[in-house]
N, C-alpha and C. Protein backbone atom coordinates (compact mmCIF):
# COMPACT_ATOMS: atom_id res chain seq x y z
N UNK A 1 -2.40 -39.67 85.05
CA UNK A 1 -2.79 -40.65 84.03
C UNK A 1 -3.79 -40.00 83.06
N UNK A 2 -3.94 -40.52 81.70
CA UNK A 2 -4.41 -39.47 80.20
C UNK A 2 -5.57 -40.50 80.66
N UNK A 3 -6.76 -39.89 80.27
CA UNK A 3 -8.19 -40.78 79.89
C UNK A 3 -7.99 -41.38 79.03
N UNK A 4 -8.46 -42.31 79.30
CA UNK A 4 -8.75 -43.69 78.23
C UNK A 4 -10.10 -43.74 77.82
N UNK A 5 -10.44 -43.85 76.80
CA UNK A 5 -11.80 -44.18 76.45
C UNK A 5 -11.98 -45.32 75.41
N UNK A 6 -13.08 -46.30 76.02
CA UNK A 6 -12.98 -47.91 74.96
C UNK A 6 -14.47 -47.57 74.47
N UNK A 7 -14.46 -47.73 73.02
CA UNK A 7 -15.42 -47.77 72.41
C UNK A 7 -15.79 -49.56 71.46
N UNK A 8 -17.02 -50.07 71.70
CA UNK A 8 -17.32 -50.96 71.14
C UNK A 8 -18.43 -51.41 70.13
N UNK A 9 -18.36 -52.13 69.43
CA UNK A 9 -19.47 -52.51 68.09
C UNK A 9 -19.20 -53.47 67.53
N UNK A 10 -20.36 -54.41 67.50
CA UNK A 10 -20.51 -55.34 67.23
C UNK A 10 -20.50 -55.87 65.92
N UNK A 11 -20.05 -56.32 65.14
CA UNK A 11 -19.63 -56.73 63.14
C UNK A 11 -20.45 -57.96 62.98
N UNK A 12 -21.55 -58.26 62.51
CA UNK A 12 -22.22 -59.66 62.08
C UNK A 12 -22.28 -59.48 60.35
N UNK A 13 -21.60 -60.32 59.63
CA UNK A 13 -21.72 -60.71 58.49
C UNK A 13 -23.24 -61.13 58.30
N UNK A 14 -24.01 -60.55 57.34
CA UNK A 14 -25.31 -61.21 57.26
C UNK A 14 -25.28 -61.58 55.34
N UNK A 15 -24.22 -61.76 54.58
CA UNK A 15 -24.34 -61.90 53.33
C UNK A 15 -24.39 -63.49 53.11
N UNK A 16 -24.28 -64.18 53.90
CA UNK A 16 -24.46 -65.91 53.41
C UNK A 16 -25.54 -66.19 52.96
N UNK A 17 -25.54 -66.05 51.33
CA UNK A 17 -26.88 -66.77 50.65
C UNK A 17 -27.17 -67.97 50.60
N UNK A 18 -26.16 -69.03 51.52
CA UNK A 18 -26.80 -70.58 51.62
C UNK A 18 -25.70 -71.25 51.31
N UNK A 19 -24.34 -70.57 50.56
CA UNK A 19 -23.19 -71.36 50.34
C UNK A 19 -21.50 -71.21 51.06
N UNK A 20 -21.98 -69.71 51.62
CA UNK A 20 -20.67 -69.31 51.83
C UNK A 20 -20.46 -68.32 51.34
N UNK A 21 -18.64 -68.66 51.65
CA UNK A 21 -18.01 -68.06 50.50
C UNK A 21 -17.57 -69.06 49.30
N UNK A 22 -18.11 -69.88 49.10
CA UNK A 22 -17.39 -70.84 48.11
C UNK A 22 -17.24 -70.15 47.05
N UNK A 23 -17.80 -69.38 46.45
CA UNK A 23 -17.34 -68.29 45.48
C UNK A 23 -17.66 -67.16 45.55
N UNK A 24 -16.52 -66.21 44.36
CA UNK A 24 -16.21 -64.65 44.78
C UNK A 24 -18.14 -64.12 44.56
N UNK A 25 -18.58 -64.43 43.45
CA UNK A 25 -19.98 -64.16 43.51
C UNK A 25 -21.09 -64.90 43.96
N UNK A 26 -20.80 -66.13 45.02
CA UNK A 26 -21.89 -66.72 45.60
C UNK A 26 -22.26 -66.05 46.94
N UNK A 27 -21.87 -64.93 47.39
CA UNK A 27 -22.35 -64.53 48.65
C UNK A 27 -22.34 -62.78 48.89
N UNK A 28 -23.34 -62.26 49.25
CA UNK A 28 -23.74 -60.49 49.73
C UNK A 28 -22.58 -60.22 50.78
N UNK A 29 -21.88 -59.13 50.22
CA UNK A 29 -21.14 -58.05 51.29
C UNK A 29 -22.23 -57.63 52.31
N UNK A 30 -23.27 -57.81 52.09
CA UNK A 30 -24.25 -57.35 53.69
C UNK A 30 -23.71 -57.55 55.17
N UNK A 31 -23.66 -56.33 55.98
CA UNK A 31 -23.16 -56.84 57.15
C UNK A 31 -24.33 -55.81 58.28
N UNK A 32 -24.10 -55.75 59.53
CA UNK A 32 -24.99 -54.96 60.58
C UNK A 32 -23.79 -55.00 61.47
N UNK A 33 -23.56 -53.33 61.73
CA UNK A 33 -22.98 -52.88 62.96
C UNK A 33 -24.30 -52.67 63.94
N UNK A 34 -24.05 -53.18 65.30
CA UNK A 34 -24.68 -53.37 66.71
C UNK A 34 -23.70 -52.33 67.69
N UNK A 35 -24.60 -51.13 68.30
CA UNK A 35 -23.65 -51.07 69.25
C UNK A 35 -25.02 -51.06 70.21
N UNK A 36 -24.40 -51.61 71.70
CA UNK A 36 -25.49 -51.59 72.70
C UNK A 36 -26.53 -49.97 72.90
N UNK A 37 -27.75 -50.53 72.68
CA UNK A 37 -28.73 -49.02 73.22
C UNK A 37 -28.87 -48.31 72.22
N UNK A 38 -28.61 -48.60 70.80
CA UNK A 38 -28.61 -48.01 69.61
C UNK A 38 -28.84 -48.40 68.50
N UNK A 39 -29.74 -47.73 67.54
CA UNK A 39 -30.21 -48.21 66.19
C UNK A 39 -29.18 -49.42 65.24
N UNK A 40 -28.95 -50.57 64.75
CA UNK A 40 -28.54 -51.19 63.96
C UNK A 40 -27.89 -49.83 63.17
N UNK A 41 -26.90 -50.45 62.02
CA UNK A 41 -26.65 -50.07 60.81
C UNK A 41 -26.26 -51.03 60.07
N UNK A 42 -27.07 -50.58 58.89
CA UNK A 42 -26.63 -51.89 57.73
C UNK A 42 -25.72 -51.18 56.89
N UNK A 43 -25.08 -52.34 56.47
CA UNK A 43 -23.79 -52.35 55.73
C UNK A 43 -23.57 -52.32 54.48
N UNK A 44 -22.48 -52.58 53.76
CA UNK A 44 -21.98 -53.33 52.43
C UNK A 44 -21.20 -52.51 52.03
N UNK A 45 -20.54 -53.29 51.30
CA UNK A 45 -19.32 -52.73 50.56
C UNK A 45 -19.83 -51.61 49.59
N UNK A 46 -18.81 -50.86 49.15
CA UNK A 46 -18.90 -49.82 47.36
C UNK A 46 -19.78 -50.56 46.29
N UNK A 47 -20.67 -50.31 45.91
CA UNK A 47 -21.19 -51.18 44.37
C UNK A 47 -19.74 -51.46 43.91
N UNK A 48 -19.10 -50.66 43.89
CA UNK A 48 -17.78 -50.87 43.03
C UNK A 48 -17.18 -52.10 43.22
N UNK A 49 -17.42 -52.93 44.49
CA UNK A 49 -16.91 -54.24 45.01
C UNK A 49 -17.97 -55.21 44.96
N UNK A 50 -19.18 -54.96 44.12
CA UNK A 50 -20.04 -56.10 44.77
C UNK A 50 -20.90 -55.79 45.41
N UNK A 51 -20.98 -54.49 46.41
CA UNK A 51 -22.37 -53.65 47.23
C UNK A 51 -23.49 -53.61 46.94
N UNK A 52 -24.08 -53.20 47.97
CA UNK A 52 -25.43 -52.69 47.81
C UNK A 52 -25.52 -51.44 47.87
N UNK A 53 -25.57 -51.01 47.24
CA UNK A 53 -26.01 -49.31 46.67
C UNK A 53 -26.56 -48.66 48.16
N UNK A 54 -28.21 -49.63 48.51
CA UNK A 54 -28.46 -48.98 49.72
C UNK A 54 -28.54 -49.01 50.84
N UNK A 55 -26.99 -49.32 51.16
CA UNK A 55 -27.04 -49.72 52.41
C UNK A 55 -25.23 -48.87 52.62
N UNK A 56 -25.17 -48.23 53.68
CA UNK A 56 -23.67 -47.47 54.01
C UNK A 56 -22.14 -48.63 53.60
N UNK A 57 -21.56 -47.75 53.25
CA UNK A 57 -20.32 -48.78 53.10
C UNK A 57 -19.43 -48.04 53.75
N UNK A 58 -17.79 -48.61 53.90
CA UNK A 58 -16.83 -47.89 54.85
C UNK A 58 -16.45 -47.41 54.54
N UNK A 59 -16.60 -46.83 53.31
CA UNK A 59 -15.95 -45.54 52.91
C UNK A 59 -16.29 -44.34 53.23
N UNK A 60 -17.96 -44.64 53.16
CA UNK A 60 -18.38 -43.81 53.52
C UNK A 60 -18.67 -42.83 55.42
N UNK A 61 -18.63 -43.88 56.23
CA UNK A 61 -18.39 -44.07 56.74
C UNK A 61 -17.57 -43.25 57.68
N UNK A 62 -16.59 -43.75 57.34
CA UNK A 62 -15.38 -42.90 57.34
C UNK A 62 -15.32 -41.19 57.41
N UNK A 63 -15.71 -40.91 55.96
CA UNK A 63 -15.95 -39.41 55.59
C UNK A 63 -17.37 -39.05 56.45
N UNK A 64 -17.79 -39.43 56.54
CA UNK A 64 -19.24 -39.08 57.90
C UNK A 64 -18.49 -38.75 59.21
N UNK A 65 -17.33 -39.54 59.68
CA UNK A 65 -17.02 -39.98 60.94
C UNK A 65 -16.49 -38.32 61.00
N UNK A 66 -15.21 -38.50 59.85
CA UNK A 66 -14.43 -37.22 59.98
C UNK A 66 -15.35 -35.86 59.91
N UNK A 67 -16.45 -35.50 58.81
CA UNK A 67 -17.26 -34.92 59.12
C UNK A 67 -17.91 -34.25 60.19
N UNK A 68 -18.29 -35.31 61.03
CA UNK A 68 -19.21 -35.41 62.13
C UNK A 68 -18.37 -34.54 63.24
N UNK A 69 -16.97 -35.60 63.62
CA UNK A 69 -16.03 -35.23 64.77
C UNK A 69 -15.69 -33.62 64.42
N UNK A 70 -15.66 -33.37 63.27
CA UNK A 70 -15.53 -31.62 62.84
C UNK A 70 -15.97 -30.95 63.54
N UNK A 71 -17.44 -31.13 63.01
CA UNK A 71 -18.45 -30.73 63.45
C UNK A 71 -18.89 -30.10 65.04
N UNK A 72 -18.63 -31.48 65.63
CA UNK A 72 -18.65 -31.31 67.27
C UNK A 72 -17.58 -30.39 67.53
N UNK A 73 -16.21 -30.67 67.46
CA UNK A 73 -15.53 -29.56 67.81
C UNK A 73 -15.41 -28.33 67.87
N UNK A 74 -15.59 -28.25 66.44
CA UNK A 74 -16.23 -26.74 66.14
C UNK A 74 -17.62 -25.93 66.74
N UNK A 75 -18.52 -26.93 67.04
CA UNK A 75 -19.66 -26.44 67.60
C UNK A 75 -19.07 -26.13 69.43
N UNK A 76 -18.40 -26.51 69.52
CA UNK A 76 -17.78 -26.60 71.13
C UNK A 76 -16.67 -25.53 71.04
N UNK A 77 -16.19 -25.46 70.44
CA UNK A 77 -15.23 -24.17 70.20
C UNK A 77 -15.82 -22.84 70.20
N UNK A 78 -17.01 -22.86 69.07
CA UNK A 78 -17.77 -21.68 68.55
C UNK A 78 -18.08 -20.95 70.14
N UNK A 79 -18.97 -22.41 71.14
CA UNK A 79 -19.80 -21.49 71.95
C UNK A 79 -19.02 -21.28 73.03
N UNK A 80 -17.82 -21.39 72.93
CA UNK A 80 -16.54 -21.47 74.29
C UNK A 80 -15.96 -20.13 73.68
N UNK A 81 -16.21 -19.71 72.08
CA UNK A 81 -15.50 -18.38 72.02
C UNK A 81 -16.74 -17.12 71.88
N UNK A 82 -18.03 -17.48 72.25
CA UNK A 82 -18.99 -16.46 72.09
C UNK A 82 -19.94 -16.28 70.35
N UNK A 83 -19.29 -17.47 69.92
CA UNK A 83 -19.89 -17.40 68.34
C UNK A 83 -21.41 -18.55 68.57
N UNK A 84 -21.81 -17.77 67.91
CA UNK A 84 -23.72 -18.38 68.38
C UNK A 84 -23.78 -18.74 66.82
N UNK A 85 -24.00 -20.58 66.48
CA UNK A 85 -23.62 -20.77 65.26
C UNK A 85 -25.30 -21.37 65.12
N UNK A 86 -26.00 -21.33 64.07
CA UNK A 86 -27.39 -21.42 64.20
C UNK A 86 -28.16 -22.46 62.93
N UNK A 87 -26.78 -22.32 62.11
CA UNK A 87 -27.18 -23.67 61.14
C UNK A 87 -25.50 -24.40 60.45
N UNK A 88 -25.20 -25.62 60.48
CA UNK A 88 -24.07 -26.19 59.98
C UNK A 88 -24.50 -27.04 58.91
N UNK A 89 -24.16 -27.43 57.63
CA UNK A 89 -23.98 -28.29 56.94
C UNK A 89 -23.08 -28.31 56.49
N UNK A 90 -23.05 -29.86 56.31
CA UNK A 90 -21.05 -30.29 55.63
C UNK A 90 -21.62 -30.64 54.32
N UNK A 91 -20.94 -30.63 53.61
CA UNK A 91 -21.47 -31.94 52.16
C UNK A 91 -19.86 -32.12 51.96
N UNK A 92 -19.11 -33.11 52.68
CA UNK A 92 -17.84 -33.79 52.84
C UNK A 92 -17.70 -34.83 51.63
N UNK A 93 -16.38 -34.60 51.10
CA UNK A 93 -16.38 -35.61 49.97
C UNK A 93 -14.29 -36.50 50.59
N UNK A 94 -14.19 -37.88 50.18
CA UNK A 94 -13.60 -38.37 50.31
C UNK A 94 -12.74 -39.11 49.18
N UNK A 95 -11.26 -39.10 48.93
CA UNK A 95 -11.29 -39.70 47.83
C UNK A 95 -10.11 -40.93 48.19
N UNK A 96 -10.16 -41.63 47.29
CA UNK A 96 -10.09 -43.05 47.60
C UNK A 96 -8.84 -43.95 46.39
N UNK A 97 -8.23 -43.98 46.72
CA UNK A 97 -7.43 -44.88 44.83
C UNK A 97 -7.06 -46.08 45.40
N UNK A 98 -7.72 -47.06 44.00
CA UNK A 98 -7.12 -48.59 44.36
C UNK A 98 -5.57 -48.73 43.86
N UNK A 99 -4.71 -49.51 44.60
CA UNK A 99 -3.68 -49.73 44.40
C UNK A 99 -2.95 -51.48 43.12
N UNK A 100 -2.34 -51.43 42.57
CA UNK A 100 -2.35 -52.44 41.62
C UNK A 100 -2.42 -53.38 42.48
N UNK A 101 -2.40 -54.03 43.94
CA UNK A 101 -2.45 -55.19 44.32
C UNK A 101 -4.11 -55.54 44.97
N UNK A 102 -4.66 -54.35 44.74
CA UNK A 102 -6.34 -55.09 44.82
C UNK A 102 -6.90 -54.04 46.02
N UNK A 103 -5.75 -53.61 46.64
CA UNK A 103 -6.47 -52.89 47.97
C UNK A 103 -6.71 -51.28 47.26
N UNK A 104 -6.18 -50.73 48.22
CA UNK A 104 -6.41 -49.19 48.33
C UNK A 104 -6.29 -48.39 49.65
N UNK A 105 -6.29 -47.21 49.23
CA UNK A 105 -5.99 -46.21 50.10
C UNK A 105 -7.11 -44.71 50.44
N UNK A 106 -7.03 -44.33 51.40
CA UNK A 106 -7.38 -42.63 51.48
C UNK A 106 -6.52 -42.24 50.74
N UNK A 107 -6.57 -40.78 49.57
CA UNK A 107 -5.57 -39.53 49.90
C UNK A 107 -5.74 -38.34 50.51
N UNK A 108 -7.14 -38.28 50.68
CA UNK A 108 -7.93 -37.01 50.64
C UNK A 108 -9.44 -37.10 51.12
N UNK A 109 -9.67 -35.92 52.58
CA UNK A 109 -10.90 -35.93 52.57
C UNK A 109 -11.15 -34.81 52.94
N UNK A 110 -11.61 -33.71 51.64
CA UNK A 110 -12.14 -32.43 52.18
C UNK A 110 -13.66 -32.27 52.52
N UNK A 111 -13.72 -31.14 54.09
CA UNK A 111 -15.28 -30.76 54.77
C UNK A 111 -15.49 -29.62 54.27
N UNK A 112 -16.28 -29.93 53.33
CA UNK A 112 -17.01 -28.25 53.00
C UNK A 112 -18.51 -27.27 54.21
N UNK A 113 -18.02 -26.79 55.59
CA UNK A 113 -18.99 -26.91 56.08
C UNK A 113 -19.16 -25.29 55.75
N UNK A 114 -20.92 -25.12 56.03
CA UNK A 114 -21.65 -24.31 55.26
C UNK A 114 -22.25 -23.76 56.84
N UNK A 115 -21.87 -23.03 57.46
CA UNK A 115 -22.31 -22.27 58.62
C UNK A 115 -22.70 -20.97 58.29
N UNK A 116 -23.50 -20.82 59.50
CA UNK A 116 -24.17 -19.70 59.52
C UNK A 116 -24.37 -18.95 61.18
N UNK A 117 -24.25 -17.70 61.40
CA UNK A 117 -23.65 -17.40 63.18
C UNK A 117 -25.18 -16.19 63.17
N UNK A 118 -25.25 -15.95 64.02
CA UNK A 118 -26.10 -15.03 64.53
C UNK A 118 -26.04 -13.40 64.26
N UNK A 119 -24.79 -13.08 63.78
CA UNK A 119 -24.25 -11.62 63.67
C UNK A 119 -23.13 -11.78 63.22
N UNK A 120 -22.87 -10.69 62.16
CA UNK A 120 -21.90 -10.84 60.62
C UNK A 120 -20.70 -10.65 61.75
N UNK A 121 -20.25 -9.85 62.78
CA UNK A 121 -19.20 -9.57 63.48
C UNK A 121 -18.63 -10.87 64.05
N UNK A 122 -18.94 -12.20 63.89
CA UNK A 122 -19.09 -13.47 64.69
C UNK A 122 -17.98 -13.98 63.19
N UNK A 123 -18.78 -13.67 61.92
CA UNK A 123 -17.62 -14.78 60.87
C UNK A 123 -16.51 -15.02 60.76
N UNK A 124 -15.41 -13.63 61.28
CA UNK A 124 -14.30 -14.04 61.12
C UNK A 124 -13.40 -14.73 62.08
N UNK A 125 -14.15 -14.85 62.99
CA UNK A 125 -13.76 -15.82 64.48
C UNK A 125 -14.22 -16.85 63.84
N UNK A 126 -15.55 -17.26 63.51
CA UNK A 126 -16.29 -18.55 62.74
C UNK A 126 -15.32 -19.36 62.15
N UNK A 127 -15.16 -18.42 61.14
CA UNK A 127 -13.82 -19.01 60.45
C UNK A 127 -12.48 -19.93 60.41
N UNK A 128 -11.80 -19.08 61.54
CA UNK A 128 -10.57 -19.52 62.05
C UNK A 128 -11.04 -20.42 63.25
N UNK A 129 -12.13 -20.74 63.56
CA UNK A 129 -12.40 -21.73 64.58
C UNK A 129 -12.37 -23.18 63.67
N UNK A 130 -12.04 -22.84 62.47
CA UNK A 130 -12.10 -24.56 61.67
C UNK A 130 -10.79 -24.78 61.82
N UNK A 131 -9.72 -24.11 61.86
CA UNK A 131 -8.22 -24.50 62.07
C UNK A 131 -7.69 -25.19 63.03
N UNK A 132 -8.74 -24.68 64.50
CA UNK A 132 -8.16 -25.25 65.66
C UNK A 132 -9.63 -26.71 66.09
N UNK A 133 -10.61 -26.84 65.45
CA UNK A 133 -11.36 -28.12 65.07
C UNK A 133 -10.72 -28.96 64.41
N UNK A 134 -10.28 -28.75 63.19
CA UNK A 134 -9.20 -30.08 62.81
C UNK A 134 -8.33 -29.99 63.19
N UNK A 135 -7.33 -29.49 64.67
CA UNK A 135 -6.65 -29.83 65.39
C UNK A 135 -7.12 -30.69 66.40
N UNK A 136 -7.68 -30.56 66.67
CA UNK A 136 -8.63 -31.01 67.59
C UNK A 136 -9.27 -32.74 67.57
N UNK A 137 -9.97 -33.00 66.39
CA UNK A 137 -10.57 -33.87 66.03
C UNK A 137 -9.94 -35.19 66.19
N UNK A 138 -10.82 -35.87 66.96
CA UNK A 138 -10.05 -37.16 67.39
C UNK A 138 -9.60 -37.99 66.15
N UNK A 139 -10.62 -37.89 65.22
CA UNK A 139 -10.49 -38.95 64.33
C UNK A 139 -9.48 -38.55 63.01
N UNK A 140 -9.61 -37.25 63.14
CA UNK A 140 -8.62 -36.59 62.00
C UNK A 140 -7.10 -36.81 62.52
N UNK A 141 -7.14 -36.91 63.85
CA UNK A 141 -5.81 -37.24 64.43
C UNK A 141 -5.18 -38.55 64.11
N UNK A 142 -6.19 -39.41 63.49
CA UNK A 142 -6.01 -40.82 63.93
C UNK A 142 -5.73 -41.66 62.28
N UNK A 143 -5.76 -40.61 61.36
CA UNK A 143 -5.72 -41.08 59.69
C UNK A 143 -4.78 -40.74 59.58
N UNK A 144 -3.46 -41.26 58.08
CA UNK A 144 -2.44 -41.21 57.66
C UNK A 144 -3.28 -40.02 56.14
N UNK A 145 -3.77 -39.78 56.30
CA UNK A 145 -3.99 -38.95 55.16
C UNK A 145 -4.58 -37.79 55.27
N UNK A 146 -4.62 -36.65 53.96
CA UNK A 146 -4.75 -35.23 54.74
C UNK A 146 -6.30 -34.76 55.01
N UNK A 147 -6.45 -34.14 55.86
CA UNK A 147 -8.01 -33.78 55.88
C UNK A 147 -8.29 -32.43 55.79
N UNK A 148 -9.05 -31.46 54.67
CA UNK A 148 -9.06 -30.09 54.55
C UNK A 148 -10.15 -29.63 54.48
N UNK A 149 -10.02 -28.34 55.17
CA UNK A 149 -11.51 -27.84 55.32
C UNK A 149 -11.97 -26.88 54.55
N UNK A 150 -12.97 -26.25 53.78
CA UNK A 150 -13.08 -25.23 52.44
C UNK A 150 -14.30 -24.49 53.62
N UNK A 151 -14.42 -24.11 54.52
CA UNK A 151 -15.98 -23.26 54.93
C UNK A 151 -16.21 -22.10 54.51
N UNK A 152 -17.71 -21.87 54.35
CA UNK A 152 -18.38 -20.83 54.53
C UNK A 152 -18.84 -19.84 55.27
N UNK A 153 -19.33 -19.13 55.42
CA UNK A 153 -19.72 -18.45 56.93
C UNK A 153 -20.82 -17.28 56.10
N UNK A 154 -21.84 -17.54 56.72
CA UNK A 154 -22.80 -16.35 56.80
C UNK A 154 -23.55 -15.79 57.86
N UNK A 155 -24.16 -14.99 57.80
CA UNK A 155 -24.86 -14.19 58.63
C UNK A 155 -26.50 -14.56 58.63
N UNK A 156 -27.17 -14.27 59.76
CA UNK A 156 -28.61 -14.34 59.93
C UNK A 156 -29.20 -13.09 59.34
């Protein structure tokens, strides 16, 4: 039998300014994800919908998630192949098109991650360890759209 793993979080709408929804502009996209034993996160939609600028929306979200799950893999790969990786940054961008009936879609979310290994002989393993990370990645597994990686690699 394959492992199963259940993950849970809690969704509370907190945008009711006193009326509802009785109209499209009488009430805040504000919401708070809860998961047990862990910091809140506040919510809201894109400004583009009505948002709050400062507070995460799901788009973003999203491109963090895929980001992130990169990330881990690759950091678990690196030290399973002898690559001693000593600084990572992503600056991940996601792109997004509304469709004429109001919704929208992903098409695209490229990870630009910006690593750095312990010894220049380590980069070109570094490298090709991003191919078998977005194989890998649970969440990249789990989108209808493409996810690409542009990295860097330097030396200490």
């Amino acid at each position: 039998m394959k492992a199963q793993h259940i993950y849970k979080a809690n969704l509370q709408w907190t945008g009711n300014t006193g009326t509802g929804t009785s109209a499209y502009k009488a009430f805040e996209r504000s919401y708070a994800i809860s998961i047990e034993n862990k910091p809140d996160i506040l919510g809201s939609s894109d400004p583009s919908f009505r948002g709050d600028m400062t507070k995460h929306n799901p788009e973003e979200l999203l491109v963090a998630s895929l980001s992130s799950c990169h990330m881990l893999w690759y950091l678990q790969l690196c030290s399973e192949a002898g690559v001693v990786v000593t600084k990572y940054v992503d600056k991940a961008t996601g792109t997004m098109e509304e469709t004429a009936n109001g919704g929208g879609h992903f098409t695209e979310v490229s990870l630009h991650p910006a690593v750095t290994v312990s010894e220049a002989s380590m980069i070109e393993m570094a490298n090709v360890l991003h191919t078998k990370a977005n194989a890998q990645c649970f969440i990249a597994n789990s989108v209808n759209f493409k996810v690409t990686h542009h990295p860097t690699c330097t030396s200490k």
